[in-house]
C-alpha atoms as a PDB file:
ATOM      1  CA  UNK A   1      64.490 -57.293 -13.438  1.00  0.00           C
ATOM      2  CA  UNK A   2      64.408 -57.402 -17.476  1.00  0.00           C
ATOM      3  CA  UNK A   3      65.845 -61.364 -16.789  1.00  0.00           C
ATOM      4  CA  UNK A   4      62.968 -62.006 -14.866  1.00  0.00           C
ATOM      5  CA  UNK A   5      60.318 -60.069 -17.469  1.00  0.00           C
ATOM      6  CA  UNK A   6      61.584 -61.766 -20.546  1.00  0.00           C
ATOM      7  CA  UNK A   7      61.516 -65.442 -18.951  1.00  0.00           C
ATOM      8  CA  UNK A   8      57.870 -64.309 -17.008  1.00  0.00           C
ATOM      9  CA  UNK A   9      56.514 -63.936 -20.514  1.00  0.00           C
ATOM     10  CA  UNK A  10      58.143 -66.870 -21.879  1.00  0.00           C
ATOM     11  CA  UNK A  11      56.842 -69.270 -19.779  1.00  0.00           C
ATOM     12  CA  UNK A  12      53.252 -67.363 -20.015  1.00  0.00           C
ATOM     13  CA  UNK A  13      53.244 -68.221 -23.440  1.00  0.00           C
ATOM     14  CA  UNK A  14      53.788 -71.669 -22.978  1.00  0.00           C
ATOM     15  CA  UNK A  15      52.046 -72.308 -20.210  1.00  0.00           C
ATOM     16  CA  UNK A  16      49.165 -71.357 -22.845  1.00  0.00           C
ATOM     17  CA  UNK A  17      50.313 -73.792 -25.104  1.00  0.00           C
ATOM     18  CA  UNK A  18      49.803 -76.481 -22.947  1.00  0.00           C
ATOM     19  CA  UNK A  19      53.418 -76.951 -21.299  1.00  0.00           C
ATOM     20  CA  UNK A  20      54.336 -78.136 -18.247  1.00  0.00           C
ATOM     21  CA  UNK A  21      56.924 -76.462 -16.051  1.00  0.00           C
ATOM     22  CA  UNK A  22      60.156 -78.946 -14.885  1.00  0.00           C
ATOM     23  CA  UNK A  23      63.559 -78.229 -12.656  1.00  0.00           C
ATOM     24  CA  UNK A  24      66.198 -80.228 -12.311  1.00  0.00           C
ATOM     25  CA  UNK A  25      69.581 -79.649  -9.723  1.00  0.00           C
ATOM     26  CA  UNK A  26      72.338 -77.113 -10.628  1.00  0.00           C
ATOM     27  CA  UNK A  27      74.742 -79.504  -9.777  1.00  0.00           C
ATOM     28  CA  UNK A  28      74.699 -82.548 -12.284  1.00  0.00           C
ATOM     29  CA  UNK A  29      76.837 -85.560 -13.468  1.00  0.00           C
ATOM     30  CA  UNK A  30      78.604 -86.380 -16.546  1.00  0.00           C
ATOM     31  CA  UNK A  31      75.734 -89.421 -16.966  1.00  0.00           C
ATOM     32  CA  UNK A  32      72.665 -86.928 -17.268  1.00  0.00           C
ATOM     33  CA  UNK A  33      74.614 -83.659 -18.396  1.00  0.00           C
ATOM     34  CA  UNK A  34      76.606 -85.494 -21.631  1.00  0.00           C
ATOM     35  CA  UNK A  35      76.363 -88.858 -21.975  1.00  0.00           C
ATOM     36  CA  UNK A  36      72.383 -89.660 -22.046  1.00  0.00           C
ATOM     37  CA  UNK A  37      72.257 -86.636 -24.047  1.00  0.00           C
ATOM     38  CA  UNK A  38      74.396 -88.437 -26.679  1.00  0.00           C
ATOM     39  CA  UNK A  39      77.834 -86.638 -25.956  1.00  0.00           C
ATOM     40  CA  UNK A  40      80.509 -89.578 -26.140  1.00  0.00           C
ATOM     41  CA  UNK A  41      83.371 -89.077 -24.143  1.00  0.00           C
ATOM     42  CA  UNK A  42      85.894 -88.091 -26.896  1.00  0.00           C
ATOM     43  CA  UNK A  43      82.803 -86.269 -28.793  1.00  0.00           C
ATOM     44  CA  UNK A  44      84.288 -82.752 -30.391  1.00  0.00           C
ATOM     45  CA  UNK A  45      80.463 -81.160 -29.552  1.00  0.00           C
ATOM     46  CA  UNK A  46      81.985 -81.509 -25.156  1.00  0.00           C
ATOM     47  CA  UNK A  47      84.491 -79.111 -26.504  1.00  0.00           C
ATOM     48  CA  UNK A  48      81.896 -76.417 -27.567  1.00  0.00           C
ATOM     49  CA  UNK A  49      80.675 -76.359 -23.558  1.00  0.00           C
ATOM     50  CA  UNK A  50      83.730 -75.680 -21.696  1.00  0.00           C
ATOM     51  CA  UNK A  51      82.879 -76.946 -17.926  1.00  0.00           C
ATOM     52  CA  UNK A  52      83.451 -76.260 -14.738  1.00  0.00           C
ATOM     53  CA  UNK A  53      84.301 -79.693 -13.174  1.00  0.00           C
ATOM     54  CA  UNK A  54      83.451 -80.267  -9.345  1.00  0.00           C
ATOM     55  CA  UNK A  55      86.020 -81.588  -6.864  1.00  0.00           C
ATOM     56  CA  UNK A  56      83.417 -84.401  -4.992  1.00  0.00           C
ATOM     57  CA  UNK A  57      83.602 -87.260  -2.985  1.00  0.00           C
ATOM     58  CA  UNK A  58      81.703 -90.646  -2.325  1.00  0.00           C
ATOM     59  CA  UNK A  59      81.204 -91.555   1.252  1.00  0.00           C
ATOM     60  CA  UNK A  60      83.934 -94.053   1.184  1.00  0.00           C
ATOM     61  CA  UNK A  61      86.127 -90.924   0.580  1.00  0.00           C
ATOM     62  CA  UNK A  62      87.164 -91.665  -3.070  1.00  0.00           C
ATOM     63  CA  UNK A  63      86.998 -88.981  -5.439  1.00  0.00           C
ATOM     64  CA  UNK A  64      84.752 -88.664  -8.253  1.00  0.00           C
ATOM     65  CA  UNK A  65      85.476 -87.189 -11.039  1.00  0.00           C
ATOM     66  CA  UNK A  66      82.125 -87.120 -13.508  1.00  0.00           C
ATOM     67  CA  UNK A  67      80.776 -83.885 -10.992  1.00  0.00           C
ATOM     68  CA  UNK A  68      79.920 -80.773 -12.838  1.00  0.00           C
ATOM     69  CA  UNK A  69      78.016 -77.495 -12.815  1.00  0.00           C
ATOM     70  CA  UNK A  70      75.368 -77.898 -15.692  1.00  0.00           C
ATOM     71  CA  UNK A  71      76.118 -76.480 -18.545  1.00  0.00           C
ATOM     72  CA  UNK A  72      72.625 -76.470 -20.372  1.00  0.00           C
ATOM     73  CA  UNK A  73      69.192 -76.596 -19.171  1.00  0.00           C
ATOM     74  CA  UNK A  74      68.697 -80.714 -21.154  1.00  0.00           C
ATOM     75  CA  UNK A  75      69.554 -82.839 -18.409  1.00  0.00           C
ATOM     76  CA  UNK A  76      66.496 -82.238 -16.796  1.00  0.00           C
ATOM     77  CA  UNK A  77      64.937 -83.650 -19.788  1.00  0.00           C
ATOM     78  CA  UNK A  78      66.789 -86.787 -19.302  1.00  0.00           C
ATOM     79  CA  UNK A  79      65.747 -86.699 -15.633  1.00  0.00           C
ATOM     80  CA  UNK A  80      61.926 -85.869 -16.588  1.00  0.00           C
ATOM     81  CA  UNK A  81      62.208 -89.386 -19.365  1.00  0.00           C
ATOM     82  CA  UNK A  82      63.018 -91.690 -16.626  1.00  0.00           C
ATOM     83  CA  UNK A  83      60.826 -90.460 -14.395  1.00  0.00           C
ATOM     84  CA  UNK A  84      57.268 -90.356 -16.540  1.00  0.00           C
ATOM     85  CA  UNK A  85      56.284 -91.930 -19.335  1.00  0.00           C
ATOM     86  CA  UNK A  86      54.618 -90.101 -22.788  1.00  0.00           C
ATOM     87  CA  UNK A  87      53.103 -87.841 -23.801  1.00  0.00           C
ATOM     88  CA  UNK A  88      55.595 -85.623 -22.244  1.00  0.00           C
ATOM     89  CA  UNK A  89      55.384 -81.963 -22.797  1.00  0.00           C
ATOM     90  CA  UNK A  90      57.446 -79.120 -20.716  1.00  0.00           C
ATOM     91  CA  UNK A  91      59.829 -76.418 -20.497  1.00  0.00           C
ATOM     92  CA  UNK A  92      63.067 -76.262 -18.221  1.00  0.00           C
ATOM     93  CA  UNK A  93      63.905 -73.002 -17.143  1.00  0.00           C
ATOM     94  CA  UNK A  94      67.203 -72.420 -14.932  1.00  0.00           C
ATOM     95  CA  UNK A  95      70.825 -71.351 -14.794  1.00  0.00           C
ATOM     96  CA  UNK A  96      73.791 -72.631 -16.428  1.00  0.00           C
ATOM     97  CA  UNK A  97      76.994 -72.296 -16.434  1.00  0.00           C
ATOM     98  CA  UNK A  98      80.251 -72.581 -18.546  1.00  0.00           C
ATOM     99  CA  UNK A  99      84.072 -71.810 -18.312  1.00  0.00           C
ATOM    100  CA  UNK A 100      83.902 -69.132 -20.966  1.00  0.00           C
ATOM    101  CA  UNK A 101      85.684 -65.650 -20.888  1.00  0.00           C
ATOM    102  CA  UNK A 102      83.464 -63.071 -19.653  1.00  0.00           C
ATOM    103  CA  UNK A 103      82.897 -60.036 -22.169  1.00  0.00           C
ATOM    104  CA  UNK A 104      80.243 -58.070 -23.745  1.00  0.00           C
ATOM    105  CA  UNK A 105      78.823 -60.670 -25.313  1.00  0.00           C
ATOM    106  CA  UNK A 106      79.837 -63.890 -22.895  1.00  0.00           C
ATOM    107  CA  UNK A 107      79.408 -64.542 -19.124  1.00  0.00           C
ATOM    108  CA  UNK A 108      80.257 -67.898 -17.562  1.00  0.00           C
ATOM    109  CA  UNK A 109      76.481 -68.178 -15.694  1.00  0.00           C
ATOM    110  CA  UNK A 110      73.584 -67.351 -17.479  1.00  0.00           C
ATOM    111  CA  UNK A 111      69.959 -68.856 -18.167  1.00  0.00           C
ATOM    112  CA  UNK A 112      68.331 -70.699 -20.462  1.00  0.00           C
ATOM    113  CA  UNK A 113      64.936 -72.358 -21.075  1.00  0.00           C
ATOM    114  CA  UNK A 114      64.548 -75.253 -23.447  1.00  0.00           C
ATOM    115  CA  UNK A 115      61.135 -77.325 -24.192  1.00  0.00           C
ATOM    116  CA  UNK A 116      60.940 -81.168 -24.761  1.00  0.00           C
ATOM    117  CA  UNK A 117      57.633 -82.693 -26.706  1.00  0.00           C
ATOM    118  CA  UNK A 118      57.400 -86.429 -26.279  1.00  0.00           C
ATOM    119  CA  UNK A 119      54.242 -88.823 -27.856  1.00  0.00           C
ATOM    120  CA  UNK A 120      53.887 -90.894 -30.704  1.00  0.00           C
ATOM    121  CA  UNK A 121      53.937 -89.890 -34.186  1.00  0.00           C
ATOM    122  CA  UNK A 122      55.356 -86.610 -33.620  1.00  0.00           C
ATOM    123  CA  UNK A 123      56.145 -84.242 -36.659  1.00  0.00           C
ATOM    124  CA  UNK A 124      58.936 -81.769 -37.627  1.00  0.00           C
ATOM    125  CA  UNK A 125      55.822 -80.047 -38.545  1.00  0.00           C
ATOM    126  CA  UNK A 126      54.578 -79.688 -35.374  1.00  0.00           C
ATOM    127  CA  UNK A 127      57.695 -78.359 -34.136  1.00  0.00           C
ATOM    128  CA  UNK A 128      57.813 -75.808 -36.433  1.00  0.00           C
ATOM    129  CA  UNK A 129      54.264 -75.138 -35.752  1.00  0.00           C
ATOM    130  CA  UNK A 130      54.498 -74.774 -32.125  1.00  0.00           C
ATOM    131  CA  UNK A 131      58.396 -72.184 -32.618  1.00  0.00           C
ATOM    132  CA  UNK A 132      56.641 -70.148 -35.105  1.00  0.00           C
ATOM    133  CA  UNK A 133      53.406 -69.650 -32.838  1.00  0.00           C
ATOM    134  CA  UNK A 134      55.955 -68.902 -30.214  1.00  0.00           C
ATOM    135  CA  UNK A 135      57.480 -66.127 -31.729  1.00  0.00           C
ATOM    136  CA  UNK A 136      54.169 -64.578 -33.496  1.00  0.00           C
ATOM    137  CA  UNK A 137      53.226 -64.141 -29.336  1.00  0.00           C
ATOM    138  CA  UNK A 138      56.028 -63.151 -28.056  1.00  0.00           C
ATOM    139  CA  UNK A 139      57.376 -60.891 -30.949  1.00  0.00           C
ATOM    140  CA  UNK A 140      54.510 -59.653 -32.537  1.00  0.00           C
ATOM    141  CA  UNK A 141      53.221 -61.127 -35.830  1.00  0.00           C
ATOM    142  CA  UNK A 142      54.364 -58.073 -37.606  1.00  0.00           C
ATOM    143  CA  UNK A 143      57.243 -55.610 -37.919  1.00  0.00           C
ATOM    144  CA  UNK A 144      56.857 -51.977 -39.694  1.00  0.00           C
ATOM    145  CA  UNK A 145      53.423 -53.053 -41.351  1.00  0.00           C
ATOM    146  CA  UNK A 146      54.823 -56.370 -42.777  1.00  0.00           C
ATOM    147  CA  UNK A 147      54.342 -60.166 -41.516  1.00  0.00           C
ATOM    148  CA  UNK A 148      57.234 -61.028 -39.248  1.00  0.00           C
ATOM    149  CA  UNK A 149      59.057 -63.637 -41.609  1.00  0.00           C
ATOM    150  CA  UNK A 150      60.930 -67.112 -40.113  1.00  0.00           C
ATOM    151  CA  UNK A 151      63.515 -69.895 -41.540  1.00  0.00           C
ATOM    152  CA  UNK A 152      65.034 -72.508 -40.350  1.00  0.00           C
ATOM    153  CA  UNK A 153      68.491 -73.750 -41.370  1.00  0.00           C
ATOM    154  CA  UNK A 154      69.847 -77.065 -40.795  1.00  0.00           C
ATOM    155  CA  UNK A 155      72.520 -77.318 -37.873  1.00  0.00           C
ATOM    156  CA  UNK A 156      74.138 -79.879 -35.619  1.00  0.00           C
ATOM    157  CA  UNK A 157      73.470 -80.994 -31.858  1.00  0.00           C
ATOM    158  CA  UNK A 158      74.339 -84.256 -30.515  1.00  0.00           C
ATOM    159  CA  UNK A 159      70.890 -84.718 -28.994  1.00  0.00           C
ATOM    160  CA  UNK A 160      68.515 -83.936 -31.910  1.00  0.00           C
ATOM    161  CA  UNK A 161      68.223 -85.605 -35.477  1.00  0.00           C
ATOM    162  CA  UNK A 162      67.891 -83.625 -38.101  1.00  0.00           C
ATOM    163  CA  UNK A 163      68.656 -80.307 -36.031  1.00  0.00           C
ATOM    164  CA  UNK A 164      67.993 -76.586 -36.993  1.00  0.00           C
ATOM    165  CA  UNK A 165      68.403 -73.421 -36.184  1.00  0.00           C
ATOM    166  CA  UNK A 166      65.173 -70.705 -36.370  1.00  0.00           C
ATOM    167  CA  UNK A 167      66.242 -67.085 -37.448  1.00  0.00           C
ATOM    168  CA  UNK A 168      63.616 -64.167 -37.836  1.00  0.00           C
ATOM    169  CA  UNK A 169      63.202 -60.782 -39.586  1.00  0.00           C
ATOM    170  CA  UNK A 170      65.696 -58.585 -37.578  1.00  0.00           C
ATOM    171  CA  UNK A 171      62.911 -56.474 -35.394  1.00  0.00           C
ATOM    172  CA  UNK A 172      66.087 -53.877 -34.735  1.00  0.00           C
ATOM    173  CA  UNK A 173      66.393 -52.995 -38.140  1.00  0.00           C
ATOM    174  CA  UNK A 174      63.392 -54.633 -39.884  1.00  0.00           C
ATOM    175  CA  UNK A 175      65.539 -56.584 -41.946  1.00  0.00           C
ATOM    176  CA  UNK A 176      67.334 -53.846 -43.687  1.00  0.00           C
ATOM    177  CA  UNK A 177      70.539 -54.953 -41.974  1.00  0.00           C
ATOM    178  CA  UNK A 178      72.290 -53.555 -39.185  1.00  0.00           C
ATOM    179  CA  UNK A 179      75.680 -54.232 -36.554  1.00  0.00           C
ATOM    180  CA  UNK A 180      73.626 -56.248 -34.132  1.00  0.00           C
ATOM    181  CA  UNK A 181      72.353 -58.892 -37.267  1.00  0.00           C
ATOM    182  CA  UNK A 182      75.830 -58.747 -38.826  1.00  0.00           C
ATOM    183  CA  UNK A 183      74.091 -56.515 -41.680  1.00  0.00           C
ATOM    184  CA  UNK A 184      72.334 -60.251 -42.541  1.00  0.00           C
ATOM    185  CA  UNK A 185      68.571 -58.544 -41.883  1.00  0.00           C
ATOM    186  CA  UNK A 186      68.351 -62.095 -39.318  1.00  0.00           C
ATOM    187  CA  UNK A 187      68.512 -63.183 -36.269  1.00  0.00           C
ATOM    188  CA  UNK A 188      69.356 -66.399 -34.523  1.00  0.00           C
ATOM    189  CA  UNK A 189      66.448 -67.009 -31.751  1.00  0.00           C
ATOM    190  CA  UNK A 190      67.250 -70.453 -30.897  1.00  0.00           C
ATOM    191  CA  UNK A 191      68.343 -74.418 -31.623  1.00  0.00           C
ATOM    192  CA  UNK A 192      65.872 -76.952 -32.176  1.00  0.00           C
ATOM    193  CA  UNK A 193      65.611 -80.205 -33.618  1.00  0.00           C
ATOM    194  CA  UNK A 194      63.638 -83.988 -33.244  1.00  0.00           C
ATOM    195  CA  UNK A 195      64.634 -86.063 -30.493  1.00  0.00           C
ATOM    196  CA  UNK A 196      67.616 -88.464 -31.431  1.00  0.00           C
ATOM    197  CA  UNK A 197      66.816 -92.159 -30.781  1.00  0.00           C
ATOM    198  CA  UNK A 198      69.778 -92.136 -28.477  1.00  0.00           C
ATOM    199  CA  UNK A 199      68.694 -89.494 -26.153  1.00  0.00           C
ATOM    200  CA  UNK A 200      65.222 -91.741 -26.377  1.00  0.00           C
ATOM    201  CA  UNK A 201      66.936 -94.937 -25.185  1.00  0.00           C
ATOM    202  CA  UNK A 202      68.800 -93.125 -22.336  1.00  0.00           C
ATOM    203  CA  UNK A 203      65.382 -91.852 -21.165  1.00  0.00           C
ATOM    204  CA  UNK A 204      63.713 -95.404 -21.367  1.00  0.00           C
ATOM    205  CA  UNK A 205      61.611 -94.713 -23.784  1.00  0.00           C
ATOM    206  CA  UNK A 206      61.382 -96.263 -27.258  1.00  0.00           C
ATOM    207  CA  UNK A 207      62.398 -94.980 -30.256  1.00  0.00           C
ATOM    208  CA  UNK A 208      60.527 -97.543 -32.186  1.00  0.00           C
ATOM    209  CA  UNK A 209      57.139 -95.932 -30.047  1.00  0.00           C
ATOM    210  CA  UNK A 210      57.714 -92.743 -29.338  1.00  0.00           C
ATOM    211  CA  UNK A 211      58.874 -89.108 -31.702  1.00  0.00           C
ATOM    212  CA  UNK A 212      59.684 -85.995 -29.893  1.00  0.00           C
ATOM    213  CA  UNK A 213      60.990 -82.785 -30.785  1.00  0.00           C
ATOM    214  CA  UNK A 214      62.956 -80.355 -28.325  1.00  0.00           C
ATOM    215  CA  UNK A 215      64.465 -76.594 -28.664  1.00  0.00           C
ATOM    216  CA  UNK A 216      66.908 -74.501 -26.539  1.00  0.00           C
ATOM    217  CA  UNK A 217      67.163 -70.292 -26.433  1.00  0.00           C
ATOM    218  CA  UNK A 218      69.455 -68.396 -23.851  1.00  0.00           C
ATOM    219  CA  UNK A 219      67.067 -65.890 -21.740  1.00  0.00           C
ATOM    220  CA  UNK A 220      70.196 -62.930 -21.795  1.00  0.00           C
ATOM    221  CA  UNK A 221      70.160 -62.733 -25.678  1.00  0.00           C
ATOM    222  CA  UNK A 222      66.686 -62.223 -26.004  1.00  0.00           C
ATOM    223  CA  UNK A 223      66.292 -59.337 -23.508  1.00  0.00           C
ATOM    224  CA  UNK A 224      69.377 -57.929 -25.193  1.00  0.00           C
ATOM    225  CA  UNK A 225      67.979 -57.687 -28.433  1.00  0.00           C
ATOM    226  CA  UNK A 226      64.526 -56.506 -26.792  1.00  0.00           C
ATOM    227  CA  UNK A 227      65.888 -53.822 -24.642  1.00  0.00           C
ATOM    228  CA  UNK A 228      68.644 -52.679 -26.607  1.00  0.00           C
ATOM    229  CA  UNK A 229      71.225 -52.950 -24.009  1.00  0.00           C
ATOM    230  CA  UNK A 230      74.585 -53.842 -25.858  1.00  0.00           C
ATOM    231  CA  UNK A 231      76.897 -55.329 -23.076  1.00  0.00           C
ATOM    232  CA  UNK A 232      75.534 -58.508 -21.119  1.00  0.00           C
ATOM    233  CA  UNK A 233      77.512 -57.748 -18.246  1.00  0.00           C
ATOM    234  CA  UNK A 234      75.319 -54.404 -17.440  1.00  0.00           C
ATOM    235  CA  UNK A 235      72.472 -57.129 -16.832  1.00  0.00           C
ATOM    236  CA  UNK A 236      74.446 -58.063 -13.648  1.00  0.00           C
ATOM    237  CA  UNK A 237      75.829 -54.883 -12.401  1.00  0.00           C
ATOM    238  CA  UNK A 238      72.663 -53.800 -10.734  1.00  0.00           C
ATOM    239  CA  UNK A 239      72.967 -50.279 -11.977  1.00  0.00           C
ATOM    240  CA  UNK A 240      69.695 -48.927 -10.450  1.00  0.00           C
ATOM    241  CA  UNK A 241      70.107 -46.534 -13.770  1.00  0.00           C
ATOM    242  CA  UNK A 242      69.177 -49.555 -15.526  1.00  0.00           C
ATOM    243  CA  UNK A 243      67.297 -51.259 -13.451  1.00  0.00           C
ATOM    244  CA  UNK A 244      64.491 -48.652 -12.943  1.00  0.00           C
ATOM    245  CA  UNK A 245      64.007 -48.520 -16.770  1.00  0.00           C
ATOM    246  CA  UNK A 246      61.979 -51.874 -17.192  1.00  0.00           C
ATOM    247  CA  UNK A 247      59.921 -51.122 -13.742  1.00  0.00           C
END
């Protein structure tokens, strides 16, 4: 399946890189999925991952009301903190899922794989270093007889501080501009940004210590954009039309 193709060679590549592999369950809580990750309750970033909210029970029959279907790949992180101490270096691959409209663009369950560096004195540097060696392997470190080209422009996510966004040359269009890169000549590939101090604490590790960087990308939007197929939803419809194209 082009999913599975596009997320085999991701994790190749960093598997080469020297990153471990981590899971975490499908069904989380509001602790690990928003609050360790720096998401107060009345925080306006909740509102950008509309979720679907479990009905569960404790064995006394009481209802909870904190149960969840993940909606991004980081709470494994949190899980992976508490559990070992630095250096920590992985990637967490796996489904999510959110209460969005479904459309060409849009389904409520799709994947994502996100990478979490942990050890002292780490560098915004060496995050950059390790997305742009990323992308030379899995994009190819040139497009029409030029060097692929990269930036990074500052964003905003609760977990990371300062926090970015990496674009590169367009590969459709080769950065003349075209309908699927808004006629920019870029495209977004992915968030990133240095562990907050927050997310640290929560983990039980020490802010004071330890530096990390981490980075999210969803697994649909890059095959997209590789294969050409405009409408997410044909990635589910297990059109054998489709399907037998990327065998």
């Amino acid at each position: 399946h082009p999913i599975n193709q596009t997320l085999d060679e991701m994790l190749a590549i960093f598997k080469r890189m020297g990153f471990a592999i981590a899971e975490g369950p499908e069904i989380e809580d509001d602790k690990h999925n928003f609050e360790d990750l720096n998401f107060p309750p009345d925080h306006p970033a909740r509102d950008m991952q509309d979720t679907f909210f479990m009905e569960a029970f404790r064995k006394d029959g009481s209802k909870r009301e904190d149960v969840l279907l993940r909606t991004h790949t980081s709470p494994v992180q949190v899980r992976l903190m508490n559990s070992q101490k630095p250096p920590i270096r992985a990637i967490m691959p796996g489904r999510v899922y959110r209460n969005e409209a479904i459309s060409a663009r849009s389904l409520a369950e799709f994947h994502q794989i996100e990478g979490l560096y942990i050890d002292k004195n780490v560098s915004l540097a060496e995050l950059k270093g390790t997305l742009v060696s990323f992308a030379q392997q899995f994009y190819g470190p040139m497009l029409g007889g030029k060097e692929l080209q990269y930036r990074f422009r500052p964003s905003f996510f609760p977990f990371t501080e300062p926090s970015a966004e990496m674009d590169i040359t367009c590969f459709l269009c080769g950065g003349k501009g075209c309908r699927i890169c808004k006629y920019s000549g870029w495209l977004e590939i992915l968030g990133c940004g240095m562990v907050h101090p927050n997310v640290l604490k929560a983990g039980g590790i020490d802010p004071e210590e330890y530096s990390g960087f981490a980075w999210g990308m969803g697994i649909e939007r890059v095959t997209l954009l590789r294969t050409g197929i405009d409408d997410i939803r044909l990635l589910y419809d297990n059109d054998v039309r489709i399907l037998e194209q990327f065998v």
